[in-house]
C-alpha atoms as a PDB file:
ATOM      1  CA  UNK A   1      26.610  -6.769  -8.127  1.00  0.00           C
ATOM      2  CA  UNK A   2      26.707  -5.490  -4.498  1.00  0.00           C
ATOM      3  CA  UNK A   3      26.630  -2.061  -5.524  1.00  0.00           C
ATOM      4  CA  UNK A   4      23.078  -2.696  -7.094  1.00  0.00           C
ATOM      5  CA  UNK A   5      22.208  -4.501  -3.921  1.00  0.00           C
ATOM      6  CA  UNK A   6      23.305  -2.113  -1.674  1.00  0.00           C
ATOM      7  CA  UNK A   7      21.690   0.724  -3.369  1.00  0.00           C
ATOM      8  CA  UNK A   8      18.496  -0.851  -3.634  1.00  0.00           C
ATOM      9  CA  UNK A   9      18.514  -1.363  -0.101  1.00  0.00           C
ATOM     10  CA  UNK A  10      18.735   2.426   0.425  1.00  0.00           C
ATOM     11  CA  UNK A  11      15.008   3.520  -1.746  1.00  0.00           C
ATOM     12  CA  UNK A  12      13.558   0.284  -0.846  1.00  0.00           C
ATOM     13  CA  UNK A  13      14.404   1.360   3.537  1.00  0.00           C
ATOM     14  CA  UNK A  14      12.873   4.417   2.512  1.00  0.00           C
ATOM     15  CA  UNK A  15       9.470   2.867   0.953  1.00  0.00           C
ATOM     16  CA  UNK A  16       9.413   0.186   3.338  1.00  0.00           C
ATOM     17  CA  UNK A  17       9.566   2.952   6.316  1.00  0.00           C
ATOM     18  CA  UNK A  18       6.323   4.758   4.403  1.00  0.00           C
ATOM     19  CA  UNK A  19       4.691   1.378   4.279  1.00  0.00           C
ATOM     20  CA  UNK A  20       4.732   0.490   8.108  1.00  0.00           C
ATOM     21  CA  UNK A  21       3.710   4.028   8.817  1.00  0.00           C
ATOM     22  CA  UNK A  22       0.095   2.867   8.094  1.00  0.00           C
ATOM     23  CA  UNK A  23       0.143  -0.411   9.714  1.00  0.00           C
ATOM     24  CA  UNK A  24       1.587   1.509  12.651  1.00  0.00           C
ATOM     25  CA  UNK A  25      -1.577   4.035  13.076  1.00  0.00           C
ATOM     26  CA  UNK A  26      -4.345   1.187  12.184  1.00  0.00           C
ATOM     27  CA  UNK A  27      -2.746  -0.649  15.452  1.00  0.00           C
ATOM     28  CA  UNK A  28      -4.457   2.625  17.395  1.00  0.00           C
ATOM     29  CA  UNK A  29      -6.757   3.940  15.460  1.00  0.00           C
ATOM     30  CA  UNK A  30      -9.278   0.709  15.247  1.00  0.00           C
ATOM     31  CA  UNK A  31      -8.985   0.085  18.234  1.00  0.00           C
ATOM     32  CA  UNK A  32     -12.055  -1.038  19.500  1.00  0.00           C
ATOM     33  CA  UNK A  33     -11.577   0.460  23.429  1.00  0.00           C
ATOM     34  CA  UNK A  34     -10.795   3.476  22.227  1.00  0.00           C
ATOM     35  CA  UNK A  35     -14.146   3.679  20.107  1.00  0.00           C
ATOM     36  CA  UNK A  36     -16.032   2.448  23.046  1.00  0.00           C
ATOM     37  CA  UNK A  37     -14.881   5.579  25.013  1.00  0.00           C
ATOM     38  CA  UNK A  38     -16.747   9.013  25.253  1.00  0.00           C
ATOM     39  CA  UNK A  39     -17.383  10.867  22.470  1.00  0.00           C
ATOM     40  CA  UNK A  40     -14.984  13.262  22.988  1.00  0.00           C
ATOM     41  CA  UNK A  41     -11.598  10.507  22.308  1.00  0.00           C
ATOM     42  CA  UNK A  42     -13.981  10.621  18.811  1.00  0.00           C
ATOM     43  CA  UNK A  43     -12.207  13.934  17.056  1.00  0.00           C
ATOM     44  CA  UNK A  44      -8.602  12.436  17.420  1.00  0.00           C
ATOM     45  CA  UNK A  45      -9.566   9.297  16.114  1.00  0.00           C
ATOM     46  CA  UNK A  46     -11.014  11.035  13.099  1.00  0.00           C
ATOM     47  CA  UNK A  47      -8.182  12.963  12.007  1.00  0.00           C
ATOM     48  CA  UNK A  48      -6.016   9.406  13.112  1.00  0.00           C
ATOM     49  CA  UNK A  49      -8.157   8.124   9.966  1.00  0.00           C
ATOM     50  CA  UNK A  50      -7.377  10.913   8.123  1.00  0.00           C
ATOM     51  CA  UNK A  51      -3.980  10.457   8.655  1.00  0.00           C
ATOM     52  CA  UNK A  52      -4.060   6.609   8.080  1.00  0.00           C
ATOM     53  CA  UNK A  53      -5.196   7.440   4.372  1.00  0.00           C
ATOM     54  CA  UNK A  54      -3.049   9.915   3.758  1.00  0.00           C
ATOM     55  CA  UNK A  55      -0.108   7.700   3.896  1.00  0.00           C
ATOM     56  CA  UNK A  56      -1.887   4.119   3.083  1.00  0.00           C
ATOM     57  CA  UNK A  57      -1.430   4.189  -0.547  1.00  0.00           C
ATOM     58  CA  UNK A  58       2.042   4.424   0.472  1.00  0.00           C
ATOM     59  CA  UNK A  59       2.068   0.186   1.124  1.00  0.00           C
ATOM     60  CA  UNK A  60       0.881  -0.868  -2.085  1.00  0.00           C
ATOM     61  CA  UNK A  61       2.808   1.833  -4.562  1.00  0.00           C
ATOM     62  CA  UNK A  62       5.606  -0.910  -3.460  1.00  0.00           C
ATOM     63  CA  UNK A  63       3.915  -3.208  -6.566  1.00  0.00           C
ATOM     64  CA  UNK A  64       5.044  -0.660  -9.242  1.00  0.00           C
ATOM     65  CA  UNK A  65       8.499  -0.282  -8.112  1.00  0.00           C
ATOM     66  CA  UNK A  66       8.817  -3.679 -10.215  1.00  0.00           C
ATOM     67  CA  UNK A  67       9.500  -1.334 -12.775  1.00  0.00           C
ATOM     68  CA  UNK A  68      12.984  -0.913 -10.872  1.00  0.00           C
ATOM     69  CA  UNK A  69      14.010  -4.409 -11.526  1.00  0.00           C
ATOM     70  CA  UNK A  70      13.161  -4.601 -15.074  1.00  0.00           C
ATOM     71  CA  UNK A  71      15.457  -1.614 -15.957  1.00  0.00           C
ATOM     72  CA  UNK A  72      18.032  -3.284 -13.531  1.00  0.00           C
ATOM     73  CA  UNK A  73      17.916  -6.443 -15.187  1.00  0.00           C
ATOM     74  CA  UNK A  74      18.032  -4.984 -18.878  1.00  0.00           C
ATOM     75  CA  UNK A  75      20.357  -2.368 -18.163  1.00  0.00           C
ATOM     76  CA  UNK A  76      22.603  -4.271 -15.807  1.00  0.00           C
ATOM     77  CA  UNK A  77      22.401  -7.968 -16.824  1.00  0.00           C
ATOM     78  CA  UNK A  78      26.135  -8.918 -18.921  1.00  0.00           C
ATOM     79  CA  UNK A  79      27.401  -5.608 -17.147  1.00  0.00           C
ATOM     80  CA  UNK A  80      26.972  -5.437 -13.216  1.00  0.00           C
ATOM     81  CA  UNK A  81      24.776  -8.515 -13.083  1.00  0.00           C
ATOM     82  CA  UNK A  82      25.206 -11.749 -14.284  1.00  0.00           C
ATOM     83  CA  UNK A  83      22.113 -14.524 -14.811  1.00  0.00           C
ATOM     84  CA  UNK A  84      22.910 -15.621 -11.489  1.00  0.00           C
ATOM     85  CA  UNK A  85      22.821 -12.862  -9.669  1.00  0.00           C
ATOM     86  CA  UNK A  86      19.836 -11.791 -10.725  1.00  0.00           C
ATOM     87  CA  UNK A  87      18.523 -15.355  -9.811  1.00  0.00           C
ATOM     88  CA  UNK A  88      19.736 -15.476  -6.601  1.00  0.00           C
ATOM     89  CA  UNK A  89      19.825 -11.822  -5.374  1.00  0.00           C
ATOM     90  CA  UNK A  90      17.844  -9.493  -7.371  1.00  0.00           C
ATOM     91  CA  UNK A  91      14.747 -10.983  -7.583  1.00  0.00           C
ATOM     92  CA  UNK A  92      14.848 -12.496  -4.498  1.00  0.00           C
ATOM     93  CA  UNK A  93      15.360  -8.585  -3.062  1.00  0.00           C
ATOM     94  CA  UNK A  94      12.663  -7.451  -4.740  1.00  0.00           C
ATOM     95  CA  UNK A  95      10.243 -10.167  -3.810  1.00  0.00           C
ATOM     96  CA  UNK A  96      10.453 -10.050  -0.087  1.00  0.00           C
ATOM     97  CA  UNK A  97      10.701  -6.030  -0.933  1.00  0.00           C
ATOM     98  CA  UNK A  98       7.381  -6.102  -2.389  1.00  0.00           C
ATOM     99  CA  UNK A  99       6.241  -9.021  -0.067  1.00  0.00           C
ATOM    100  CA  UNK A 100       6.738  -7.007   3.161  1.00  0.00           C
ATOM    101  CA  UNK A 101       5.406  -3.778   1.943  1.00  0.00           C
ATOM    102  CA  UNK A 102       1.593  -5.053   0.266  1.00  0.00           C
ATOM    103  CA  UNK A 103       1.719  -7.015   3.075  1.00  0.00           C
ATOM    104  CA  UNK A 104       2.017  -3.881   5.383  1.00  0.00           C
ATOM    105  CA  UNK A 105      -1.275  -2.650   3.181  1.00  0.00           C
ATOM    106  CA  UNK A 106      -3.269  -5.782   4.195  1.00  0.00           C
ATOM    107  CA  UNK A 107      -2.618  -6.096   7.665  1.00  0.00           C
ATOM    108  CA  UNK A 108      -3.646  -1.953   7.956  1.00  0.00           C
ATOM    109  CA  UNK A 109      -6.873  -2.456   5.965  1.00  0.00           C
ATOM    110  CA  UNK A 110      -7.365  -5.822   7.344  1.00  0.00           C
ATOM    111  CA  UNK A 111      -7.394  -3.723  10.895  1.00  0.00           C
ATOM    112  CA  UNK A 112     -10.159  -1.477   9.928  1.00  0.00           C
ATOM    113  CA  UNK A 113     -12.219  -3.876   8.215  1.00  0.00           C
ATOM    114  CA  UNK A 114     -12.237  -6.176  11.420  1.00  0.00           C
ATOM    115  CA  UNK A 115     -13.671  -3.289  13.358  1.00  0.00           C
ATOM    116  CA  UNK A 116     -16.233  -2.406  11.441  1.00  0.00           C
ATOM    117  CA  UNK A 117     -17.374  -6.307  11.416  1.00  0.00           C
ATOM    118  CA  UNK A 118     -16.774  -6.397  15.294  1.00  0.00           C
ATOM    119  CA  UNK A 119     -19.416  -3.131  15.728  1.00  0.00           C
ATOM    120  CA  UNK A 120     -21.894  -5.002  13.184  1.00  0.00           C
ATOM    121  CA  UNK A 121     -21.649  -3.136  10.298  1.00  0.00           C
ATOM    122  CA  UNK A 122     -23.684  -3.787   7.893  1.00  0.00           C
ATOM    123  CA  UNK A 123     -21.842  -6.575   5.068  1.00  0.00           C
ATOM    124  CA  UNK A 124     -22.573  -5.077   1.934  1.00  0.00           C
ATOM    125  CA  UNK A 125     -21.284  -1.982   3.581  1.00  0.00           C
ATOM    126  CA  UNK A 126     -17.863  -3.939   4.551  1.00  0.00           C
ATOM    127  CA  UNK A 127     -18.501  -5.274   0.632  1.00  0.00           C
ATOM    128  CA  UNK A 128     -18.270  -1.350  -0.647  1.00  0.00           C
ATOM    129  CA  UNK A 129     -15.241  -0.499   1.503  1.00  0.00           C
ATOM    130  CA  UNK A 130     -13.644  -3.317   0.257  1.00  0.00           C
ATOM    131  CA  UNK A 131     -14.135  -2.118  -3.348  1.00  0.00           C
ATOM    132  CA  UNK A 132     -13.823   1.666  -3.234  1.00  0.00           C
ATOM    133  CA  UNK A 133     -10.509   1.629  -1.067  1.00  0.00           C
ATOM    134  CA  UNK A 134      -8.324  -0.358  -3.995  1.00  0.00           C
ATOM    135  CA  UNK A 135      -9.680   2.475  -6.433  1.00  0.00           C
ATOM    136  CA  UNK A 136      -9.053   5.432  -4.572  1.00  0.00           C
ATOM    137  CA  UNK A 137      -5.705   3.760  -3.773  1.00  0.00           C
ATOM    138  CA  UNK A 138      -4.655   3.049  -7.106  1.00  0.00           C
ATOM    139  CA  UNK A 139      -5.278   6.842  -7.894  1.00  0.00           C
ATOM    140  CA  UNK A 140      -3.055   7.665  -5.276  1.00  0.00           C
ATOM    141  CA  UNK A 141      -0.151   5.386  -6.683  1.00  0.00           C
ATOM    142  CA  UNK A 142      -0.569   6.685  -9.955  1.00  0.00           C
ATOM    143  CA  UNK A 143      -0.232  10.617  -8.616  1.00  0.00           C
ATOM    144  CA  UNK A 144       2.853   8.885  -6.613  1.00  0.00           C
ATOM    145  CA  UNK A 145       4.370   7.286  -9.829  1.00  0.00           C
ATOM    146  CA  UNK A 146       3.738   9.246 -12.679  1.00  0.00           C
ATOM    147  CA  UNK A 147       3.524  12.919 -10.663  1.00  0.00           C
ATOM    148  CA  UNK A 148       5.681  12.332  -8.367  1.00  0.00           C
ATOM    149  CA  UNK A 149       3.355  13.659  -5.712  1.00  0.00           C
ATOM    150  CA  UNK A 150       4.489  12.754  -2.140  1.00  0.00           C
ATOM    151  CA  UNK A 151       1.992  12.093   1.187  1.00  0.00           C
ATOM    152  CA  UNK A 152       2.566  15.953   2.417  1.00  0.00           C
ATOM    153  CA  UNK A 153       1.541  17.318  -0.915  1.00  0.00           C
ATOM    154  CA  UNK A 154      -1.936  16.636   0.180  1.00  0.00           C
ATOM    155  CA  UNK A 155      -1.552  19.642   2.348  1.00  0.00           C
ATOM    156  CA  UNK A 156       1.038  21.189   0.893  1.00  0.00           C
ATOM    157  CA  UNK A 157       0.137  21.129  -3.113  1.00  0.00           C
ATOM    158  CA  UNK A 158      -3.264  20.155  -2.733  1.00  0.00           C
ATOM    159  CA  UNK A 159      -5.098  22.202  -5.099  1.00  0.00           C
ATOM    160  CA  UNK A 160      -2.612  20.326  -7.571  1.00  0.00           C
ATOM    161  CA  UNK A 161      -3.294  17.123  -6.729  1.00  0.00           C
ATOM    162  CA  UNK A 162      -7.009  17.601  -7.279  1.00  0.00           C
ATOM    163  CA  UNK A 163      -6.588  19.160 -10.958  1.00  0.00           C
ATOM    164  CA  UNK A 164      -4.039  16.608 -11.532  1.00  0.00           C
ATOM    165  CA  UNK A 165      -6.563  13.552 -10.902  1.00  0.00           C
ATOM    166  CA  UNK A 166      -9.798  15.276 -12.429  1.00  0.00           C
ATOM    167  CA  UNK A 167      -7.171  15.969 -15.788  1.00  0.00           C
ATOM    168  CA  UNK A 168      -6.737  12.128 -15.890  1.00  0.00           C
ATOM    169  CA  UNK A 169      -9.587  10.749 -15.987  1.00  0.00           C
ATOM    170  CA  UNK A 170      -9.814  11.686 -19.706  1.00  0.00           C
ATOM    171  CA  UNK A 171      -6.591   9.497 -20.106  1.00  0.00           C
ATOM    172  CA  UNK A 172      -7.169   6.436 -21.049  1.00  0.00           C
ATOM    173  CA  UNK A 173      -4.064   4.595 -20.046  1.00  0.00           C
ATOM    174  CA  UNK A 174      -5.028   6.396 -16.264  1.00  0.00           C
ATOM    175  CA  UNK A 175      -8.701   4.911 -16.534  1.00  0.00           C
ATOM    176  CA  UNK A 176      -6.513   1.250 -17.360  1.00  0.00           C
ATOM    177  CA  UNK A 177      -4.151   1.483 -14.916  1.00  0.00           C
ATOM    178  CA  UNK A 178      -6.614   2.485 -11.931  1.00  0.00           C
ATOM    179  CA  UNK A 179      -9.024  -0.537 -13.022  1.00  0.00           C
ATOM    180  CA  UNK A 180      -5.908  -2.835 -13.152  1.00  0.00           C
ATOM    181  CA  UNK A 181      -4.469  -1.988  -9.986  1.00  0.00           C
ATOM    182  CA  UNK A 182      -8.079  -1.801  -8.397  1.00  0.00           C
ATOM    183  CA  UNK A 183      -8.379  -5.500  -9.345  1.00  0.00           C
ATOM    184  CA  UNK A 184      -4.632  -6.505  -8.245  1.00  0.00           C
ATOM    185  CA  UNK A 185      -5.136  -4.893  -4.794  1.00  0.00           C
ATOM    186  CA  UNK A 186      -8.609  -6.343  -4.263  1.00  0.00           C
ATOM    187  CA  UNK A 187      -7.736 -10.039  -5.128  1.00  0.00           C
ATOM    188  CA  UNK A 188      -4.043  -9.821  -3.217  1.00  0.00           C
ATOM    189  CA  UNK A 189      -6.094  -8.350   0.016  1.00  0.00           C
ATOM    190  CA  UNK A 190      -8.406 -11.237  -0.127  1.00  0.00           C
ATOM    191  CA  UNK A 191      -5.593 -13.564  -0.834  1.00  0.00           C
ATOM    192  CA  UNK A 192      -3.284 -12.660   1.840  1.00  0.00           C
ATOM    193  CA  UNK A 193      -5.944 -11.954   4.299  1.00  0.00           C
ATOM    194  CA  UNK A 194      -6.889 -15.599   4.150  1.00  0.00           C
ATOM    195  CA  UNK A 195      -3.103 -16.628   4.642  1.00  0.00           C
ATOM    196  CA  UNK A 196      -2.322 -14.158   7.785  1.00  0.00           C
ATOM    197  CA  UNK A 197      -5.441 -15.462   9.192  1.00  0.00           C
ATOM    198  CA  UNK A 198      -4.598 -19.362   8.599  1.00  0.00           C
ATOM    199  CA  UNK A 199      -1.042 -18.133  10.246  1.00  0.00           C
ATOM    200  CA  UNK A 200      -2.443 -16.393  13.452  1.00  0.00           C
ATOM    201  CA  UNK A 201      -4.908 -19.367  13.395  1.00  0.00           C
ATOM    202  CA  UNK A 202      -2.622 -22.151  13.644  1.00  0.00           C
ATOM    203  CA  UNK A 203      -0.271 -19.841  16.222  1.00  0.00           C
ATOM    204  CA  UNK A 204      -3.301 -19.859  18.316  1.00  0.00           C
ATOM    205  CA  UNK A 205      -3.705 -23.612  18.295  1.00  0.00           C
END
């Protein structure tokens, strides 16, 4: 059982690390003072964006690595695992795993969206942002699962990255999966949104 555990702990360091990365560059890059500086601080924020998309979809690709624990469970369970350790320490590992790294997605979005309501921006605006960033994130995960495609390859292989997306959308189970995850990711940012801002509410009283 602690061999699964253990070795878990080593791809799930390594996707958690990707996951802050985000979170990490929205802490600087919306910040307001810096965007109420000359125009000149304006090009390094701009390629901070860039670089805060490039590795965003990185946060919420943690949802599909459920697919991890199902093959544990059936391929493990009477063998390495037994009912109660998957109970107790599997799932459990997995939860706060995916937990901490969505999480890492809304607090980095939930940055960016607060500045563009703190400089006025328009609401149906905020509305659109809110809707397009789950889909082209979702298309990102899916390049990341089922291409194995990897944040440098934008630079690196991106001419392959491009026919690789514009090949899919005449797959069907590609059109699915971007419209399901679109949905997850939209209703889990609302969601937790509301609940980190109840928490930094209450810390504040």
């Amino acid at each position: 059982m602690l061999s699964v555990f253990f070795d878990n702990l080593k791809w799930m360091g390594w996707n958690l690390f990707l996951a802050v990365i985000p979170f990490l560059i929205s802490l600087v890059v919306f910040r307001r003072k810096f965007w109420e500086k000359p125009s000149m601080i304006r090009l390094p924020l701009a390629l901070g964006i860039a670089l805060f998309y490039f590795f965003l979809p990185n946060a919420p690709y943690v949802l599909t690595d459920i697919i991890h624990l199902v093959r544990q469970i059936k391929d493990y369970r009477y063998f390495k695992l037994t009912d109660n350790d998957i109970i107790v320490f599997l799932i459990p590992q997995f939860f706060l795993f995916i937990f901490i790294g969505f999480s890492m997605y809304v607090l980095a979005f939930q940055n960016m969206i607060r500045l563009l309501t703190e400089f006025r921006w328009n609401s149906i605006i905020i509305l659109i942002i809110k809707i397009l960033n789950p889909f082209f994130m979702s298309i990102g995960i899916f390049l990341g699962r089922f291409y194995r495609f990897n944040t440098w390859d934008i630079i690196s292989d991106y001419e392959n990255i491009i026919l690789s997306t514009i090949k899919e959308f005449s797959n069907f189970y590609f059109i699915m999966f971007v419209i399901i995850i679109s949905v997850v990711l939209f209703v889990g940012f609302e969601i937790l949104s509301l609940f980190y801002k109840s928490l930094f509410m209450r810390k504040k009283l």
